[in-house]
Protein backbone atom coordinates (compact mmCIF):
# COMPACT_ATOMS: atom_id res chain seq x y z
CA UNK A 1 -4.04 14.28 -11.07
CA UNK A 2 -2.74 15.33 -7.37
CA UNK A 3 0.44 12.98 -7.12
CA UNK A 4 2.53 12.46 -4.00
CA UNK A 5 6.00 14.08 -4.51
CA UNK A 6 8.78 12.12 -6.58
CA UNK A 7 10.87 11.70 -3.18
CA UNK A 8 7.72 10.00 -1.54
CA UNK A 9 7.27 7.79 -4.84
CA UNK A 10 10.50 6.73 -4.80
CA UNK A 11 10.51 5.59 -1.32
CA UNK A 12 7.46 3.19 -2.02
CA UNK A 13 9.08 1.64 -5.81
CA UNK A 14 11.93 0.50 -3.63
CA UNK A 15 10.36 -1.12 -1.09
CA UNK A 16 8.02 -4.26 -1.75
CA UNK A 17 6.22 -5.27 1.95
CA UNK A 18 3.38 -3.08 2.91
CA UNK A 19 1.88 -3.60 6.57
CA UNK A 20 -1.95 -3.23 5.79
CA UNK A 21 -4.79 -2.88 8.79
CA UNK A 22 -8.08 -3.42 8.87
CA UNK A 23 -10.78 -3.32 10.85
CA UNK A 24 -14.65 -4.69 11.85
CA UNK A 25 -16.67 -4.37 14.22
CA UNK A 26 -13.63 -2.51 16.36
CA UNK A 27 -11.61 -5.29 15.72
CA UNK A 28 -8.28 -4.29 14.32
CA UNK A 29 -6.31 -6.50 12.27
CA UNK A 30 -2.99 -6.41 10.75
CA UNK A 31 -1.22 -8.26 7.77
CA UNK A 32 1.86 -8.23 5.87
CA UNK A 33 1.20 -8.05 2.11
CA UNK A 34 3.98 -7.72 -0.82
CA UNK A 35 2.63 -4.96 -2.94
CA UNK A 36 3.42 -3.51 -6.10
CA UNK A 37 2.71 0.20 -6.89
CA UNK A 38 1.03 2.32 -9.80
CA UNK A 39 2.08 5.30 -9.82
CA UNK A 40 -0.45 6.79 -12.43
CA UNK A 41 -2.99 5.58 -10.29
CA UNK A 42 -1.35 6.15 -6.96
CA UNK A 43 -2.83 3.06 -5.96
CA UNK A 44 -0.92 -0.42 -3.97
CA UNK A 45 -1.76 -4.16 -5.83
CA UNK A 46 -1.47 -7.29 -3.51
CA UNK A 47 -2.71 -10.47 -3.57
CA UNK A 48 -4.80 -12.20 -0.43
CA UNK A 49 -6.63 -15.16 -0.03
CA UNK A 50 -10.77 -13.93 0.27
CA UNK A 51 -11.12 -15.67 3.69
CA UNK A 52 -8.29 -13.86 5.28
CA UNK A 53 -9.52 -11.79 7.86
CA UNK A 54 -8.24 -8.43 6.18
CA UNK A 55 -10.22 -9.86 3.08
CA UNK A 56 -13.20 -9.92 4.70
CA UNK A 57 -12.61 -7.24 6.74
CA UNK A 58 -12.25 -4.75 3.93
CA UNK A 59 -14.89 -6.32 2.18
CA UNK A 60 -17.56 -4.86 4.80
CA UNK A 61 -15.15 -1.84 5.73
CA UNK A 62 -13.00 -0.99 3.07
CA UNK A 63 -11.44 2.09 5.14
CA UNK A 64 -7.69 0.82 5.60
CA UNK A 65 -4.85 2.09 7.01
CA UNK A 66 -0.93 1.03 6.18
CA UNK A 67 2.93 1.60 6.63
CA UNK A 68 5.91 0.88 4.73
CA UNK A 69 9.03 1.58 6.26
CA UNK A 70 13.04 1.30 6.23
CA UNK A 71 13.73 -1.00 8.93
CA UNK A 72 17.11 1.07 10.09
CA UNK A 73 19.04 1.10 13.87
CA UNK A 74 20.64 4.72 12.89
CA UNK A 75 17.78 7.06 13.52
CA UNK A 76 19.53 10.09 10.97
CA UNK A 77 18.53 7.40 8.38
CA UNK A 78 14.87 6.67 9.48
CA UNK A 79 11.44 6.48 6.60
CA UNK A 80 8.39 5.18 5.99
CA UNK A 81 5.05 6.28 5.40
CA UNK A 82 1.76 5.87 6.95
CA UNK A 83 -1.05 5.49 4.58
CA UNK A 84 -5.11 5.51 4.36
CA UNK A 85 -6.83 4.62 1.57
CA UNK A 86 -9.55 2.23 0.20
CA UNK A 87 -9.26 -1.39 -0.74
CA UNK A 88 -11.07 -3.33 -3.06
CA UNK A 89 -11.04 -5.86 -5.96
CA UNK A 90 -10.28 -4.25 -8.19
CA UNK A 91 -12.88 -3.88 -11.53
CA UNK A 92 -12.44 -6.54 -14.46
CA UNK A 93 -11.26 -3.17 -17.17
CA UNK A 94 -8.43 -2.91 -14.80
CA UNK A 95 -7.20 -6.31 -13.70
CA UNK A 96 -5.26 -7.04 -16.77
CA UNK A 97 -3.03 -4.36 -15.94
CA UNK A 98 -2.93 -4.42 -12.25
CA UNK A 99 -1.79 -8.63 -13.14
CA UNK A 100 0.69 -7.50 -15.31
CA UNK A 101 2.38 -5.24 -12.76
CA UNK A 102 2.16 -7.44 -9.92
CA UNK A 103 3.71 -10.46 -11.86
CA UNK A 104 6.49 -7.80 -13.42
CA UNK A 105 7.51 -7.42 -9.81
CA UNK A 106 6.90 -10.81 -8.41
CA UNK A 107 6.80 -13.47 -11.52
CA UNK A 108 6.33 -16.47 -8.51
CA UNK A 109 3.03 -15.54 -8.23
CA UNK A 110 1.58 -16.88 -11.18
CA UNK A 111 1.56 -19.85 -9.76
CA UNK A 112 -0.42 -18.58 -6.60
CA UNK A 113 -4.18 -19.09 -6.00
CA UNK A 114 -5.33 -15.62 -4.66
CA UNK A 115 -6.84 -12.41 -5.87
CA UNK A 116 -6.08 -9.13 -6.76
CA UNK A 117 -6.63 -6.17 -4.74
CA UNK A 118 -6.10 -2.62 -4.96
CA UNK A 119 -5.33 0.09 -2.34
CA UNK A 120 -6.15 3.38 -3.48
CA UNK A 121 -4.41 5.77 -1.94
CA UNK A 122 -5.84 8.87 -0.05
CA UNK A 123 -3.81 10.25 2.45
CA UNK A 124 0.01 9.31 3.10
CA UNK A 125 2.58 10.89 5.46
CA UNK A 126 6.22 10.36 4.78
CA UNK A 127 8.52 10.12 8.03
CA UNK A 128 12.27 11.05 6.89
CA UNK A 129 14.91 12.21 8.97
CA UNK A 130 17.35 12.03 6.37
CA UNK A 131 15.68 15.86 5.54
CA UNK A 132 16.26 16.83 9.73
CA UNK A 133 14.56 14.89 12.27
CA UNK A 134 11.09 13.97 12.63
CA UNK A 135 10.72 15.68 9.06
CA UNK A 136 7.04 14.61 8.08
CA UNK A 137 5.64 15.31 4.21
CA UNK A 138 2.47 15.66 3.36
CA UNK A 139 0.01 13.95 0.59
CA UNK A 140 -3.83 14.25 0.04
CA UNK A 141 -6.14 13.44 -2.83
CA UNK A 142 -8.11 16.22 -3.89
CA UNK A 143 -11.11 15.78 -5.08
């Protein structure tokens, strides 16, 4: 499988807030989501409510877009990626295990009422300057 780099990897384990957009009808639409990450299946797990509007939104146009980033004041310190993927409840084989990693990271949430979704990954772009400024790497799936 065509993985993103182990720097780029790292970067998203430590973090745990993904900004997700979506979009109908040319109506973009942005929301915060705490996400966990598979790396095996390079793909992001978050729960949402199914009558948010980036619910719904991806459920007619599941063509998303994301960031995660370092928030940072010294710019020689500056990450974060910019993401595309898909998202999509995820199939009933794999929800045991996406559960299992989401509650691993966030145990609170066992006590939410939402579903599981899954961002697979298709194109990221790491921003960090700690490698010289403006430094940008590169990720696609290849299929």
């Amino acid at each position: 499988m065509n993985r993103p780099q182990k720097r780029i990897i790292r970067f998203i384990k430590k973090h745990h807030v993904l900004t997700l957009a979506t979009s109908y009808e040319n109506i973009p639409w942005c929301a915060n989501c705490f996400y966990a990450y598979l790396e095996d299946e390079n793909c992001f797990v978050f729960t949402s409510d199914n009558d948010t509007k980036h619910a719904k939104d991806a459920v007619i146009n599941p063509s998303v877009a994301g960031s995660v980033v370092l928030e940072t004041r010294y710019v020689g310190k500056i990450q974060g990626i910019q993401f595309r993927g898909e998202m999509k409840l995820p199939k009933k084989n794999f929800l045991p295990e996406i559960k299992k990693a989401y509650l691993k990271r966030f145990p609170y949430a066992i006590f939410a009422n939402t579903n599981l979704w899954v961002l697979k990954i298709n194109y990221l772009k790491m921003t960090d300057n700690r490698l010289g400024f403006g430094k940008k790497l590169i990720w696609q799936d290849v299929v």
